[in-house]
C-alpha atoms as a PDB file:
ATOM      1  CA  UNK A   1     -20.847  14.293  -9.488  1.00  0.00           C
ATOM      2  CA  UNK A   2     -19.408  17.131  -6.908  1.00  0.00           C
ATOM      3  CA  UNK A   3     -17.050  19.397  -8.320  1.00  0.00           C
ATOM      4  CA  UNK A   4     -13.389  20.638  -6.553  1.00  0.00           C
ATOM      5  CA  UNK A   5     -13.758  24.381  -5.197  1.00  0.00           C
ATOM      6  CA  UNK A   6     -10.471  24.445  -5.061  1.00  0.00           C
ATOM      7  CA  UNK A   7      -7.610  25.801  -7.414  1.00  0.00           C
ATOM      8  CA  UNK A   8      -4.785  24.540  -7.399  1.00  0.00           C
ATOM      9  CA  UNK A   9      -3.053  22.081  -4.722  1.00  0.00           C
ATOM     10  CA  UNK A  10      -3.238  24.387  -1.406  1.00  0.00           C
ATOM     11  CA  UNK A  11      -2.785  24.055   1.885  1.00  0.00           C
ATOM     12  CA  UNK A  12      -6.712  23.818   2.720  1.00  0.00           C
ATOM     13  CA  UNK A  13      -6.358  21.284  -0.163  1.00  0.00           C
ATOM     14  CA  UNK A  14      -7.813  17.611   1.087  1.00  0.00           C
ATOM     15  CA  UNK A  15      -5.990  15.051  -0.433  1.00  0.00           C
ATOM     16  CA  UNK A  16      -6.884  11.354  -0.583  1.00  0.00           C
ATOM     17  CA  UNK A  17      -4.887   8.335  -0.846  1.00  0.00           C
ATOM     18  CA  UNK A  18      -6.154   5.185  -3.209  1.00  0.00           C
ATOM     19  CA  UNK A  19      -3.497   2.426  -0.753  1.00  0.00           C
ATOM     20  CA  UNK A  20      -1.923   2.781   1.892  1.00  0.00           C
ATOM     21  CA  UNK A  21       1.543   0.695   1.639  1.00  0.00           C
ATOM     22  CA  UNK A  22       4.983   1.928   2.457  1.00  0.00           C
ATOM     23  CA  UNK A  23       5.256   4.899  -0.221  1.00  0.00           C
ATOM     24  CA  UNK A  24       1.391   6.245   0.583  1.00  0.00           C
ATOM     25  CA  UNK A  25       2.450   5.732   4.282  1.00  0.00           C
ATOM     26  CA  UNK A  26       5.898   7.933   3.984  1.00  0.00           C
ATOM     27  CA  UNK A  27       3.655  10.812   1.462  1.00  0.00           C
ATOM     28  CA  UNK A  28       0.315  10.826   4.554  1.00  0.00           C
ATOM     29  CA  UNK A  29       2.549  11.176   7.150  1.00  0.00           C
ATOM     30  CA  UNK A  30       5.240  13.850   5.392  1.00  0.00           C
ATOM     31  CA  UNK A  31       2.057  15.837   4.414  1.00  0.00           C
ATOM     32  CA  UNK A  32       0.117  15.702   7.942  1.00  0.00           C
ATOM     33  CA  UNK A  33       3.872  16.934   9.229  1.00  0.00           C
ATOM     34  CA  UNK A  34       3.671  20.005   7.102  1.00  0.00           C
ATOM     35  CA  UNK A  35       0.260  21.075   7.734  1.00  0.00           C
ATOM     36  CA  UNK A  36      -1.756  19.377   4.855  1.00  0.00           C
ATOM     37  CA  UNK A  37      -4.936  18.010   5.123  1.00  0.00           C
ATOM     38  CA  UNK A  38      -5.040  14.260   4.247  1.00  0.00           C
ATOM     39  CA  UNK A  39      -9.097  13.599   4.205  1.00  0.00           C
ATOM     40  CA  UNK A  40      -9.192  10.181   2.957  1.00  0.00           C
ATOM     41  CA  UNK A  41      -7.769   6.762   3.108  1.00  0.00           C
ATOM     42  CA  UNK A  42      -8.720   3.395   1.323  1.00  0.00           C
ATOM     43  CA  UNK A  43      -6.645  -0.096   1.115  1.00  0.00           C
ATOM     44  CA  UNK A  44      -8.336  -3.221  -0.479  1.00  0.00           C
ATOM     45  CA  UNK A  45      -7.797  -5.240   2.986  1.00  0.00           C
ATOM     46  CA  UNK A  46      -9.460  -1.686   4.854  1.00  0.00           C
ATOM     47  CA  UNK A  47      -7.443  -2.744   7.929  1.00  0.00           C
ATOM     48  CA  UNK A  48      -3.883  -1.206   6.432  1.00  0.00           C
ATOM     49  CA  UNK A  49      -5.794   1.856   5.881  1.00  0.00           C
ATOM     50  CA  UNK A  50      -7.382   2.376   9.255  1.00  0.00           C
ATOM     51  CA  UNK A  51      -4.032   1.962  11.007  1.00  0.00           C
ATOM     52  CA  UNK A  52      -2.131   5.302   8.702  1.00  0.00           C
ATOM     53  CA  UNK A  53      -5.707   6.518   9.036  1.00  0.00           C
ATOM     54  CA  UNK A  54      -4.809   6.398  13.196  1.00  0.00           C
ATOM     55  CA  UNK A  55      -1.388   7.649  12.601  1.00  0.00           C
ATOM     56  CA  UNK A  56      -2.652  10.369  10.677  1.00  0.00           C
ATOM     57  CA  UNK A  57      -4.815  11.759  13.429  1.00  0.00           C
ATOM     58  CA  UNK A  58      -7.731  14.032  13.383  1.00  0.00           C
ATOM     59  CA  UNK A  59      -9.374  14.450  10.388  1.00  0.00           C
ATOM     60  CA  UNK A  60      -8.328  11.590   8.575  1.00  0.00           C
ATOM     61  CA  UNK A  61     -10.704   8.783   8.037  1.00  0.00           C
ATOM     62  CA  UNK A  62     -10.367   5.273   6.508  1.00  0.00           C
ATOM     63  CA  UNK A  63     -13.204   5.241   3.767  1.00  0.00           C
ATOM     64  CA  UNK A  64     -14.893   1.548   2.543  1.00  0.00           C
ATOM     65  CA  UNK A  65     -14.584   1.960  -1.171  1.00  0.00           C
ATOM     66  CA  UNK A  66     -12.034   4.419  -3.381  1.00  0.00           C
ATOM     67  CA  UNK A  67     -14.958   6.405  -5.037  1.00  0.00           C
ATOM     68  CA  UNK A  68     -16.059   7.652  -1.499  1.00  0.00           C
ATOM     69  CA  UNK A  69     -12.198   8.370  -1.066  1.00  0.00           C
ATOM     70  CA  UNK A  70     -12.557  10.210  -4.409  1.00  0.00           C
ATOM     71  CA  UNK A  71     -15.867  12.163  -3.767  1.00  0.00           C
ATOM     72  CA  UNK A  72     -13.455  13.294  -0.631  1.00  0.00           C
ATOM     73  CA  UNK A  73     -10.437  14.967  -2.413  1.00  0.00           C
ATOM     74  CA  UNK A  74      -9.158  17.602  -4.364  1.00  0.00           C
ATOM     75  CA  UNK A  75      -5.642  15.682  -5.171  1.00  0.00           C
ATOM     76  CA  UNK A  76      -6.218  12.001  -5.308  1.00  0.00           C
ATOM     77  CA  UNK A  77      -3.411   9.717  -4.872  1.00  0.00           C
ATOM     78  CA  UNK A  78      -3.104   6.636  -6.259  1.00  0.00           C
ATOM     79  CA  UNK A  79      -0.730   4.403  -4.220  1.00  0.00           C
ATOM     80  CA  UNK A  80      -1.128   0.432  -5.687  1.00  0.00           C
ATOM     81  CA  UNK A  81       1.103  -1.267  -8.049  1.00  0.00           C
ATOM     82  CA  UNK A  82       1.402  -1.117 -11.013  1.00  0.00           C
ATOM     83  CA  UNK A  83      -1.184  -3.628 -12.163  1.00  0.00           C
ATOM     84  CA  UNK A  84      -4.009  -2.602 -10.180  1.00  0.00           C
ATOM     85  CA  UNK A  85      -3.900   1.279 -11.403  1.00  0.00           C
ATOM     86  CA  UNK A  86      -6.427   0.742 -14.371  1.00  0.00           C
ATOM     87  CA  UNK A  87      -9.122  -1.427 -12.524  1.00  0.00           C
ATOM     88  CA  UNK A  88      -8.403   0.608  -9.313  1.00  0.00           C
ATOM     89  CA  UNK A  89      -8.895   4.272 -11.475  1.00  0.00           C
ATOM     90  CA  UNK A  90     -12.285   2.803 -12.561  1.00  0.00           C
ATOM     91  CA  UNK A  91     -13.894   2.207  -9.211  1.00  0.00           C
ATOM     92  CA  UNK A  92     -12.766   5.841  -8.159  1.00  0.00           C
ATOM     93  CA  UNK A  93     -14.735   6.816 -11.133  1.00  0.00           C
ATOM     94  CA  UNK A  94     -17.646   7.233 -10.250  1.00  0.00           C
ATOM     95  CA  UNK A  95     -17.142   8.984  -6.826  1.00  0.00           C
ATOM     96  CA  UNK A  96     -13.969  11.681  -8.252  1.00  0.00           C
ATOM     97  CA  UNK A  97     -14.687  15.310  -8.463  1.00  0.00           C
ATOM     98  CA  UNK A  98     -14.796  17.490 -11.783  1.00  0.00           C
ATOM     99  CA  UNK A  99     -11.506  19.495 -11.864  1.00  0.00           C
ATOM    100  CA  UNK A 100      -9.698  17.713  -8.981  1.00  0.00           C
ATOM    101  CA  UNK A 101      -6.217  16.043  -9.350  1.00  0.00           C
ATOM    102  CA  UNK A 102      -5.612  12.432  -9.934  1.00  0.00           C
ATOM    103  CA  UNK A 103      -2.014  11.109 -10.126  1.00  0.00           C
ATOM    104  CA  UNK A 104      -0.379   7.635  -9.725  1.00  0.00           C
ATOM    105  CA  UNK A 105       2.721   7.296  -7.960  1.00  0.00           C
ATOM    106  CA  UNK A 106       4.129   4.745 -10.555  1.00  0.00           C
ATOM    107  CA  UNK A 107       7.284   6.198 -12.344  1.00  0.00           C
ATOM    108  CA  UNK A 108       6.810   3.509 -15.155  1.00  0.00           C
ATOM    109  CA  UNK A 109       2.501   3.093 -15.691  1.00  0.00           C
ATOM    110  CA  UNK A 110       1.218   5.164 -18.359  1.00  0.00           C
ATOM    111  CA  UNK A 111      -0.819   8.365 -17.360  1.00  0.00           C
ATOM    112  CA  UNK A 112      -3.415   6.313 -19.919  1.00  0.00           C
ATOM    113  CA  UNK A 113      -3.908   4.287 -16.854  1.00  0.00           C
ATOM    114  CA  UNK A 114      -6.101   7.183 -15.372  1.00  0.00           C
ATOM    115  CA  UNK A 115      -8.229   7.214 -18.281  1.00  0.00           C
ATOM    116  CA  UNK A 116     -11.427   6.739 -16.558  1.00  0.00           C
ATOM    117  CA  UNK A 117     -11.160   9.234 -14.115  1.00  0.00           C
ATOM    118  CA  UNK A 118     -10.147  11.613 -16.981  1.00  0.00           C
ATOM    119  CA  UNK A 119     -13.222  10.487 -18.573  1.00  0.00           C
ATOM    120  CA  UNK A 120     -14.914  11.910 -15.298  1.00  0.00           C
ATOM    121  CA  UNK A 121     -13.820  15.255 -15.635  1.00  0.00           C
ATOM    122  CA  UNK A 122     -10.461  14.738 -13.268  1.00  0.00           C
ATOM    123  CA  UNK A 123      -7.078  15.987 -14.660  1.00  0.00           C
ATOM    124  CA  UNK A 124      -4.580  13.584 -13.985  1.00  0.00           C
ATOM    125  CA  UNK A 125      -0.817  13.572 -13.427  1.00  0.00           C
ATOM    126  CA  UNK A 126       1.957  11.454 -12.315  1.00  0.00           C
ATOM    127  CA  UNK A 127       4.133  11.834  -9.231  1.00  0.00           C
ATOM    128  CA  UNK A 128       6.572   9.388  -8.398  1.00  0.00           C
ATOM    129  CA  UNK A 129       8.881   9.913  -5.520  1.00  0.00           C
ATOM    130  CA  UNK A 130      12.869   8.867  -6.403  1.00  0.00           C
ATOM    131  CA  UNK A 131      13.079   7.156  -2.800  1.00  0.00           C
ATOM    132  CA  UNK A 132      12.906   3.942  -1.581  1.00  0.00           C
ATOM    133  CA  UNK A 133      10.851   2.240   0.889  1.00  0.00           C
ATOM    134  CA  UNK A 134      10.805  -0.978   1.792  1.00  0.00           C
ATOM    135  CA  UNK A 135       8.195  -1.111   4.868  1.00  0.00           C
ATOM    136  CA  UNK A 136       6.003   1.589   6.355  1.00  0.00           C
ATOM    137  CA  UNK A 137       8.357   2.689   8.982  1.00  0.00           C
ATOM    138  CA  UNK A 138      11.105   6.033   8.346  1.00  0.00           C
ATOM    139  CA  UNK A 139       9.475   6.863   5.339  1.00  0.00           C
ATOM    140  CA  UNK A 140       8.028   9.987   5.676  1.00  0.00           C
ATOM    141  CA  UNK A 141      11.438  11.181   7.012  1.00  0.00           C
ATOM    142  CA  UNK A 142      12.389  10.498   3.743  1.00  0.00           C
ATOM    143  CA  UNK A 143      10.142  12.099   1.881  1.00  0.00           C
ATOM    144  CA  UNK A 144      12.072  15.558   2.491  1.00  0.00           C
ATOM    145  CA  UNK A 145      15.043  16.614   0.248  1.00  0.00           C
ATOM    146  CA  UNK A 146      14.182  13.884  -2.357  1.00  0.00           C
ATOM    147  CA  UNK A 147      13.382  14.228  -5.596  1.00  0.00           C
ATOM    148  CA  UNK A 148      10.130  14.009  -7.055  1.00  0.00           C
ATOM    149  CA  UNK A 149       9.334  12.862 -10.845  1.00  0.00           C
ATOM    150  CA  UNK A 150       6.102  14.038 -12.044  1.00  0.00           C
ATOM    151  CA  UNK A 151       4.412  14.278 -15.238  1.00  0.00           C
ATOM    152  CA  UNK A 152       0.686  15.856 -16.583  1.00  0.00           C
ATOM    153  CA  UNK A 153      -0.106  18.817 -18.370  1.00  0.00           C
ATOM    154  CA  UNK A 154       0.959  22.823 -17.685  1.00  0.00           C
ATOM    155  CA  UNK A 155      -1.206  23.144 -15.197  1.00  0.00           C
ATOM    156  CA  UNK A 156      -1.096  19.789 -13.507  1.00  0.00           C
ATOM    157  CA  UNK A 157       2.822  20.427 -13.639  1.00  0.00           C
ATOM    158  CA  UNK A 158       2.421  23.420 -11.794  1.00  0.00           C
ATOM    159  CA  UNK A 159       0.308  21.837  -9.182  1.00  0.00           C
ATOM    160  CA  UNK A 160       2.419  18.923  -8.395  1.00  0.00           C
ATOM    161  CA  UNK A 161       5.122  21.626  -8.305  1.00  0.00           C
ATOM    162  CA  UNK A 162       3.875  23.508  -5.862  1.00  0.00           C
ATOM    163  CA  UNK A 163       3.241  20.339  -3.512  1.00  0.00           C
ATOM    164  CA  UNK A 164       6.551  19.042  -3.759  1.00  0.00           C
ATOM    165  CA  UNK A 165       7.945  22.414  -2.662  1.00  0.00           C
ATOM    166  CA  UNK A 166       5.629  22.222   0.403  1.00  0.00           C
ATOM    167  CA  UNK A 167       7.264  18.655   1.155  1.00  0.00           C
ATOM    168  CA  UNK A 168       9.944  19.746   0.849  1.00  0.00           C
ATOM    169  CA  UNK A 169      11.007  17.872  -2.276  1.00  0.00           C
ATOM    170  CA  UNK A 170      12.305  18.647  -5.563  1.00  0.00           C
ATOM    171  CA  UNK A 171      10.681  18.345  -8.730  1.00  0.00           C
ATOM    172  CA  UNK A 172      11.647  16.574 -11.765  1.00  0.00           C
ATOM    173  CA  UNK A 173       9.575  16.913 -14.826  1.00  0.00           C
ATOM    174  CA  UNK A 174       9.880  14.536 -17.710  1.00  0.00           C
ATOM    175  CA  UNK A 175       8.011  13.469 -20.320  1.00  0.00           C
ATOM    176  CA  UNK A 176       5.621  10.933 -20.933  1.00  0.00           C
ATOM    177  CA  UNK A 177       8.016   9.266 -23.700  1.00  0.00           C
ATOM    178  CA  UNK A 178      10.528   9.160 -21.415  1.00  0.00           C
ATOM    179  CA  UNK A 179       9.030   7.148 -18.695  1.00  0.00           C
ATOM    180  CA  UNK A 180      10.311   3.825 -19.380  1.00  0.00           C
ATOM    181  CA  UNK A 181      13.934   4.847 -19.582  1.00  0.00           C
ATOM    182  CA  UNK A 182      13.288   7.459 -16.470  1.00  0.00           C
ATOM    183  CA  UNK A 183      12.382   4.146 -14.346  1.00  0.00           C
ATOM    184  CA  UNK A 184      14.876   1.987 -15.233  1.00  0.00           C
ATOM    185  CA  UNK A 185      17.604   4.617 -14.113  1.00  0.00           C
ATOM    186  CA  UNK A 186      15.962   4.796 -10.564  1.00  0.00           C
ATOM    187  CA  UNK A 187      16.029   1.012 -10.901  1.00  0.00           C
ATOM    188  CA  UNK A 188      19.454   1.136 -11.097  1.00  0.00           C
ATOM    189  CA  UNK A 189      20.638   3.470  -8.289  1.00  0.00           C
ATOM    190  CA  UNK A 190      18.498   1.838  -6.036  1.00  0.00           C
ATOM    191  CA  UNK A 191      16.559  -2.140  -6.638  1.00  0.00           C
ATOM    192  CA  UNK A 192      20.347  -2.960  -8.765  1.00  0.00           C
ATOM    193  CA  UNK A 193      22.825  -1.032  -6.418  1.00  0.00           C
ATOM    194  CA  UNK A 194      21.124  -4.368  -3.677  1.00  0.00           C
ATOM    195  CA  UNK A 195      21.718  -6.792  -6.478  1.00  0.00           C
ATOM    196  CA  UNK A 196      25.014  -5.443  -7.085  1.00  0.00           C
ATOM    197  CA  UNK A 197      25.495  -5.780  -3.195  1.00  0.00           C
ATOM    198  CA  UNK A 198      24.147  -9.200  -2.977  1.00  0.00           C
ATOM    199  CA  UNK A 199      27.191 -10.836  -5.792  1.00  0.00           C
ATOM    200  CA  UNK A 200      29.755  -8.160  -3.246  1.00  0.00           C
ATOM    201  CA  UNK A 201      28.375  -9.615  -0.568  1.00  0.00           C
ATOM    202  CA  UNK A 202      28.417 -13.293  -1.597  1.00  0.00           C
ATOM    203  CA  UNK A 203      32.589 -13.078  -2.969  1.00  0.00           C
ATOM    204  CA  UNK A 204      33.293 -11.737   0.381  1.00  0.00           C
ATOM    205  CA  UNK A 205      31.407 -14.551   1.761  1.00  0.00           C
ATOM    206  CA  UNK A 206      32.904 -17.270  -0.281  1.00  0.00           C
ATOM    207  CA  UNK A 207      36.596 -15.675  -0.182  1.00  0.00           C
ATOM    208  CA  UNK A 208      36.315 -15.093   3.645  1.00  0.00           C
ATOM    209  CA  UNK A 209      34.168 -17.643   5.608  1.00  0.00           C
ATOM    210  CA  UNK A 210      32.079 -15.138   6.652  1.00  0.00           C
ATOM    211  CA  UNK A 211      28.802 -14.847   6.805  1.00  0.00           C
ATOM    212  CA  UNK A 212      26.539 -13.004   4.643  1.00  0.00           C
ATOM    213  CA  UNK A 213      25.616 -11.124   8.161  1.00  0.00           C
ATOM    214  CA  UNK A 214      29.285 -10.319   8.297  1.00  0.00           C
ATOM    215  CA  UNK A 215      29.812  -9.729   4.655  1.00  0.00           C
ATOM    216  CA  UNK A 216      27.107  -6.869   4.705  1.00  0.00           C
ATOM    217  CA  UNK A 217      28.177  -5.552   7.940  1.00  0.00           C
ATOM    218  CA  UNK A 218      31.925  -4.932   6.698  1.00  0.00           C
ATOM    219  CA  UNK A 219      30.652  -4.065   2.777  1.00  0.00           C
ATOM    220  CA  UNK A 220      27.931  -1.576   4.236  1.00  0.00           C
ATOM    221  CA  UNK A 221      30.423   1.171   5.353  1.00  0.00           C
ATOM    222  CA  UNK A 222      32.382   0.938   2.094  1.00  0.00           C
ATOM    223  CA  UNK A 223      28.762   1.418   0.103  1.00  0.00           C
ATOM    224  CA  UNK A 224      28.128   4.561   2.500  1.00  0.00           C
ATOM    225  CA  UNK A 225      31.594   6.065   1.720  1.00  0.00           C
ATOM    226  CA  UNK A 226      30.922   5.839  -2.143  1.00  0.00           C
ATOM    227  CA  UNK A 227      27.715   7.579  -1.332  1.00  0.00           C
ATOM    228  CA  UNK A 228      29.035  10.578   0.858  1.00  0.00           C
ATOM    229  CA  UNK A 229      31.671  11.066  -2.104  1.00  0.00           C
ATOM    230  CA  UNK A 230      29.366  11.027  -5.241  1.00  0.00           C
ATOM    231  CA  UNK A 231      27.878  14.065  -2.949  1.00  0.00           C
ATOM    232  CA  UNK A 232      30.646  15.536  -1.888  1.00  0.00           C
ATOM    233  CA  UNK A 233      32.061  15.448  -5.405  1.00  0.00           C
ATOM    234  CA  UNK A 234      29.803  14.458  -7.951  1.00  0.00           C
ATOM    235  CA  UNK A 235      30.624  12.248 -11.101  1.00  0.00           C
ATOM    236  CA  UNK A 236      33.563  11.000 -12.229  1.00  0.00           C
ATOM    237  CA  UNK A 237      34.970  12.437  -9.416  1.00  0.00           C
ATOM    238  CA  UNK A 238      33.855   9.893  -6.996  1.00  0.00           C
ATOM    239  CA  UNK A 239      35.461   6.782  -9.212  1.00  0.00           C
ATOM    240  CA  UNK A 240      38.273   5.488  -7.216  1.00  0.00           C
ATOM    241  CA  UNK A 241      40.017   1.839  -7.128  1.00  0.00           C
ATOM    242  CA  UNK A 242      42.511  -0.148  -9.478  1.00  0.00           C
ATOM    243  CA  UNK A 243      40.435   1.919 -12.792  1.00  0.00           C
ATOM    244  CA  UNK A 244      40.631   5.125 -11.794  1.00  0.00           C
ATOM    245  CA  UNK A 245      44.770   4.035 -11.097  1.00  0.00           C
ATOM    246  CA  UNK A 246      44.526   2.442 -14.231  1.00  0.00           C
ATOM    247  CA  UNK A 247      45.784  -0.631 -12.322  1.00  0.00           C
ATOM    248  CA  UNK A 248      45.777  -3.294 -15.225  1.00  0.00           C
ATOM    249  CA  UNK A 249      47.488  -6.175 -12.959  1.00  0.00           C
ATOM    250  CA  UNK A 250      44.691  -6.190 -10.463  1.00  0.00           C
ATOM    251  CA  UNK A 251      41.793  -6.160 -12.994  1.00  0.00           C
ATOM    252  CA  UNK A 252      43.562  -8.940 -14.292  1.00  0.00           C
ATOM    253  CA  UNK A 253      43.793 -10.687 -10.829  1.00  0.00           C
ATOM    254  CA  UNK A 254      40.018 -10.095 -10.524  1.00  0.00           C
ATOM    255  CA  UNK A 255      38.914 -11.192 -14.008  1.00  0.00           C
ATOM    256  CA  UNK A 256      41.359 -14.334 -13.220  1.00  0.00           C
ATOM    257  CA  UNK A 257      39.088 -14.991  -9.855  1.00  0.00           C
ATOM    258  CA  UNK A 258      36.123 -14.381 -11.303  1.00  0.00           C
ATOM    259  CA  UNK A 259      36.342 -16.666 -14.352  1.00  0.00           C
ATOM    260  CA  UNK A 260      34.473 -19.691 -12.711  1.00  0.00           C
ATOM    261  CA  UNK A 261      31.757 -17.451 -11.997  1.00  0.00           C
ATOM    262  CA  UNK A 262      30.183 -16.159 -15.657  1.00  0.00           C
ATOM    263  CA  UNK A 263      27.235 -14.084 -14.220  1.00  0.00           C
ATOM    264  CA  UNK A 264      29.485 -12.398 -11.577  1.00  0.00           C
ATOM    265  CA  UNK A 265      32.247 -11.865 -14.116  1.00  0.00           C
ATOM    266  CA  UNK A 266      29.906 -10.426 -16.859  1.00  0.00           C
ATOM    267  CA  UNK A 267      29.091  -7.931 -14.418  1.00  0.00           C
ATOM    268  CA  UNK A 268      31.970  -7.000 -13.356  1.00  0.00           C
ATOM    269  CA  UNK A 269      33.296  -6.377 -17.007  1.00  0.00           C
ATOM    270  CA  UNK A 270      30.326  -4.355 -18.507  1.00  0.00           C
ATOM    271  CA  UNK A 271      30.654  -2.142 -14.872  1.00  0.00           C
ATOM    272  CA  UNK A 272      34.651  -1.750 -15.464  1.00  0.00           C
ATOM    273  CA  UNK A 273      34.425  -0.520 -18.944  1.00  0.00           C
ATOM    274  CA  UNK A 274      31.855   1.909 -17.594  1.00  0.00           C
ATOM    275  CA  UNK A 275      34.433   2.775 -15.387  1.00  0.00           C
ATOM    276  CA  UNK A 276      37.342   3.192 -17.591  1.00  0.00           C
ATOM    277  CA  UNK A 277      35.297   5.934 -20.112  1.00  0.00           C
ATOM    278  CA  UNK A 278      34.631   7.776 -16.754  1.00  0.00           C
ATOM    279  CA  UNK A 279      38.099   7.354 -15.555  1.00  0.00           C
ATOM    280  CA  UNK A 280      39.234   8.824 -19.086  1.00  0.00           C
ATOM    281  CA  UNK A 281      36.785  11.949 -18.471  1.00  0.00           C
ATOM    282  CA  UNK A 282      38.331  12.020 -14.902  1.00  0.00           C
ATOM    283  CA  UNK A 283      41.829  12.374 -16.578  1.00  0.00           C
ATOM    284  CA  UNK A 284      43.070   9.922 -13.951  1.00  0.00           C
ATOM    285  CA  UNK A 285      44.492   7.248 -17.057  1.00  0.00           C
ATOM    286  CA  UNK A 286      45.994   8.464 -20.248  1.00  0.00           C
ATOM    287  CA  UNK A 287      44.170   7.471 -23.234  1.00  0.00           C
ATOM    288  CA  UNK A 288      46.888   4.371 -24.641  1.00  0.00           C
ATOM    289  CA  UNK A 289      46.181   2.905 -20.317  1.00  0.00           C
ATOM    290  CA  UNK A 290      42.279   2.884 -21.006  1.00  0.00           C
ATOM    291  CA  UNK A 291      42.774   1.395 -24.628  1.00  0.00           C
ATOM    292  CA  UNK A 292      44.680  -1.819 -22.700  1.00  0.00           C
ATOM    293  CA  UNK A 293      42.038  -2.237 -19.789  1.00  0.00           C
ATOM    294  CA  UNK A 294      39.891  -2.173 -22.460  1.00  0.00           C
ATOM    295  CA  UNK A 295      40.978  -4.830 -24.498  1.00  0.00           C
ATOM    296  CA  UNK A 296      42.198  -6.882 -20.974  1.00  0.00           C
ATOM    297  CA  UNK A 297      38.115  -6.397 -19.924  1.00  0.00           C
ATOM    298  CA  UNK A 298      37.087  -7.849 -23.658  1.00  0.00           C
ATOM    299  CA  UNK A 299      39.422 -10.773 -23.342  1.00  0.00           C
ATOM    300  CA  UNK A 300      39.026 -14.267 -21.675  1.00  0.00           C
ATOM    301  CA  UNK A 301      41.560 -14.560 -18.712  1.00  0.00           C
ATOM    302  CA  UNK A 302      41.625 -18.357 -17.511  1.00  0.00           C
ATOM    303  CA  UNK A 303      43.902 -20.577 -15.067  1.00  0.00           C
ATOM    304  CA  UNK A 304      45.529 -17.679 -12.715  1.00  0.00           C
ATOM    305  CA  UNK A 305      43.314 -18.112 -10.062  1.00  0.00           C
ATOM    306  CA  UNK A 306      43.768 -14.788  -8.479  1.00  0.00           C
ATOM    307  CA  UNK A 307      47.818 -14.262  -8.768  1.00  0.00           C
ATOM    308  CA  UNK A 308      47.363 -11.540 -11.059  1.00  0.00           C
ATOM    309  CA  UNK A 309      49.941  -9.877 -13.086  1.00  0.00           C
ATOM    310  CA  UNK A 310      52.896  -8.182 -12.084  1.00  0.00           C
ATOM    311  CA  UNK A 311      53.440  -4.386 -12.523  1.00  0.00           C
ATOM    312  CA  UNK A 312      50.929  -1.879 -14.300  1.00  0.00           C
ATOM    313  CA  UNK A 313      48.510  -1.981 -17.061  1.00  0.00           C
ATOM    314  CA  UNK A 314      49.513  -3.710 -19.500  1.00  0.00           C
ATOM    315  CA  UNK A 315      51.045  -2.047 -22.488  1.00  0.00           C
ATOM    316  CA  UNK A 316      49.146  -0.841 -25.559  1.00  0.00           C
ATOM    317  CA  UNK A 317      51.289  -2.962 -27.842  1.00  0.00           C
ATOM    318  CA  UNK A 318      50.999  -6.087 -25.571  1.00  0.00           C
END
C-alpha cells in the first residue's frame, strides 16, 4: 500500500474525486481555479468523469476504478449519494494511501461510512458544502464565500480548515451527534424554501389564472428581496408582512382562504406562529397582540372565503 508524503492538505496536495456529479463538479473546478492540483477522477458510468476530467485540464485524468483514484491522492473525495458511500469506500480500499485524507461530502452519512478506508490506514473526515447545486453548470462559482460543514478529528479538522480557506469558504465544525439535525436545517433553507415556493407559487396560480411560469416569474423577485434583507439585517429583523404589523384581520382573511386547502393551511399556521415569537423578539407587536394571533392561528376559521375581518388584531379578551 503507498503511503501520503504529504502533511497536511497543501497546495502541491493531489486530491482525487470518488464521482463526479454537480457538487464534485463545482469543488474540481473551484480547486483547479485556485491553483490546486486535482490528480484523479472516477464516476461509475467513466464517461461523466472524463468530461470534468477535460474541463479540468492538464494533469487531471479520468481513472477506471476508485482504488486507482485512491492510490492517486492525498485528500480523497467522496462525491456519491448517500447510499453508495459504504460499498463505494470499500473498493477505494484497497488502492488508498496510509495517512492520506478521506472525506464524504454527505452532511447527513455517518463518518462510520468510511470505515474501510480507516481500516486501511486513511484518516477520514467529512466536508459538506452548505450550497446547492442542481446540475454541473455555475457551481464552482459557488463554491466561494459559502460555508463549509466538516467534521473528523483535530487534525483532520485542521486540514479541511485549511482547504476551505484556500476556496475561499468558511468552515463550520460540528459534531458527529449533531449531524442529523445539522442536515435537516440546510434542508430547510434550501430543498423546503422550493417546496415552500411550489404551494406560493400554486395560490398565485389558482387565485390569478396565471401560469405557474408566471407565478414564479412575479414570486421570484419577492423571494430575492427576503434574501438581500436577512443579509442586510439579519434575524428577526428581516420579518415583515401582516405578523410583524400584528395585522390580525388579514391572517384571518388568509386562514379563511386557505381553509379548503388542509396541507397548505397547516403550513401556513405552524410558519405564522414561528413568525409571531420572532415578531415578539423584534418588538414590532406587544405581547397581549401576539397572545390573539396566537390563539386566531390555533383556531378553525371556516365560511369567510377571503373577506377577512375588519380592523386590527383581534383583542386579547375576544
Amino acid at each position: 500500500m503507498p503511503s501520503s508524503s504529504r502533511k497536511g492538505t497543501t497546495s502541491t496536495s493531489k486530491i482525487g474525486f470518488l464521482g463526479a456529479g454537480a457538487a464534485a463538479t463545482a469543488l474540481a473546478l473551484a480547486a483547479r481555479r485556485r491553483g490546486l492540483a486535482v490528480a484523479a477522477i472516477w464516476s461509475p458510468s467513466g464517461i461523466s468523469a472524463r468530461a470534468l476530467a477535460r474541463r479540468c485540464g492538464k494533469g487531471t485524468r479520468a481513472v477506471s476504478s476508485p482504488d486507482e483514484a485512491a492510490a492517486a491522492s492525498d485528500l480523497l473525495i467522496l462525491a456519491v449519494p448517500d447510499r453508495a458511500i459504504v460499498e463505494t469506500a470499500r473498493r477505494a480500499a484497497a488502492g488508498v494511501r496510509r495517512g492520506a485524507l478521506v472525506v464524504h461530502l454527505s452532511g447527513a452519512a455517518p463518518l462510520s461510512d468510511l470505515a474501510p478506508l480507516r481500516r486501511a490506514g486513511a484518516r477520514i473526515g467529512g466536508f459538506h458544502p452548505i450550497q446547492t447545486f442542481p446540475d454541473r453548470k455555475g457551481g464552482a462559482e459557488k463554491i466561494e464565500d459559502s460555508t463549509v460543514g466538516i467534521r473528523g478529528d483535530a487534525r483532520a479538522a485542521a486540514e479541511l480548515r485549511r482547504l476551505a480557506a484556500k476556496l475561499r469558504m468558511r468552515a463550520l465544525r460540528f459534531p458527529e451527534r449533531g449531524r442529523i439535525r445539522y442536515h435537516a436545517a440546510a434542508v430547510m433553507a434550501s430543498n423546503l424554501v422550493v417546496a415552500l415556493m411550489d404551494l406560493a407559487v400554486e395560490e398565485l396560480r389558482a387565485s390569478s389564472g396565471a401560469s405557474r411560469a408566471e407565478a414564479l416569474r412575479a414570486l421570484l423577485p419577492l423571494l430575492r428581496g427576503t434574501v438581500a434583507n436577512l443579509a442586510r439585517v439579519g434575524l428577526p429583523g428581516a420579518l415583515s408582512g401582516p405578523i410583524a404589523r400584528g395585522d390580525g384581520a388579514t391572517v384571518a382573511g388568509h386562514l379563511s382562504a386557505l381553509s379548503r386547502r388542509p396541507s397548505t393551511d397547516r403550513v401556513y399556521r405552524e410558519l405564522s406562529a414561528r413568525a409571531v415569537a420572532m415578531a415578539l423578539q423584534r418588538r414590532t407587536v406587544a405581547p397581549a397582540v401576539a397572545r390573539s394571533l396566537r390563539r386566531l392561528l390555533a383556531s378553525p376559521i371556516e365560511g369567510m372565503h377571503g373577506r377577512g375581518r375588519r380592523g386590527g388584531a383581534p383583542s386579547p379578551d375576544r
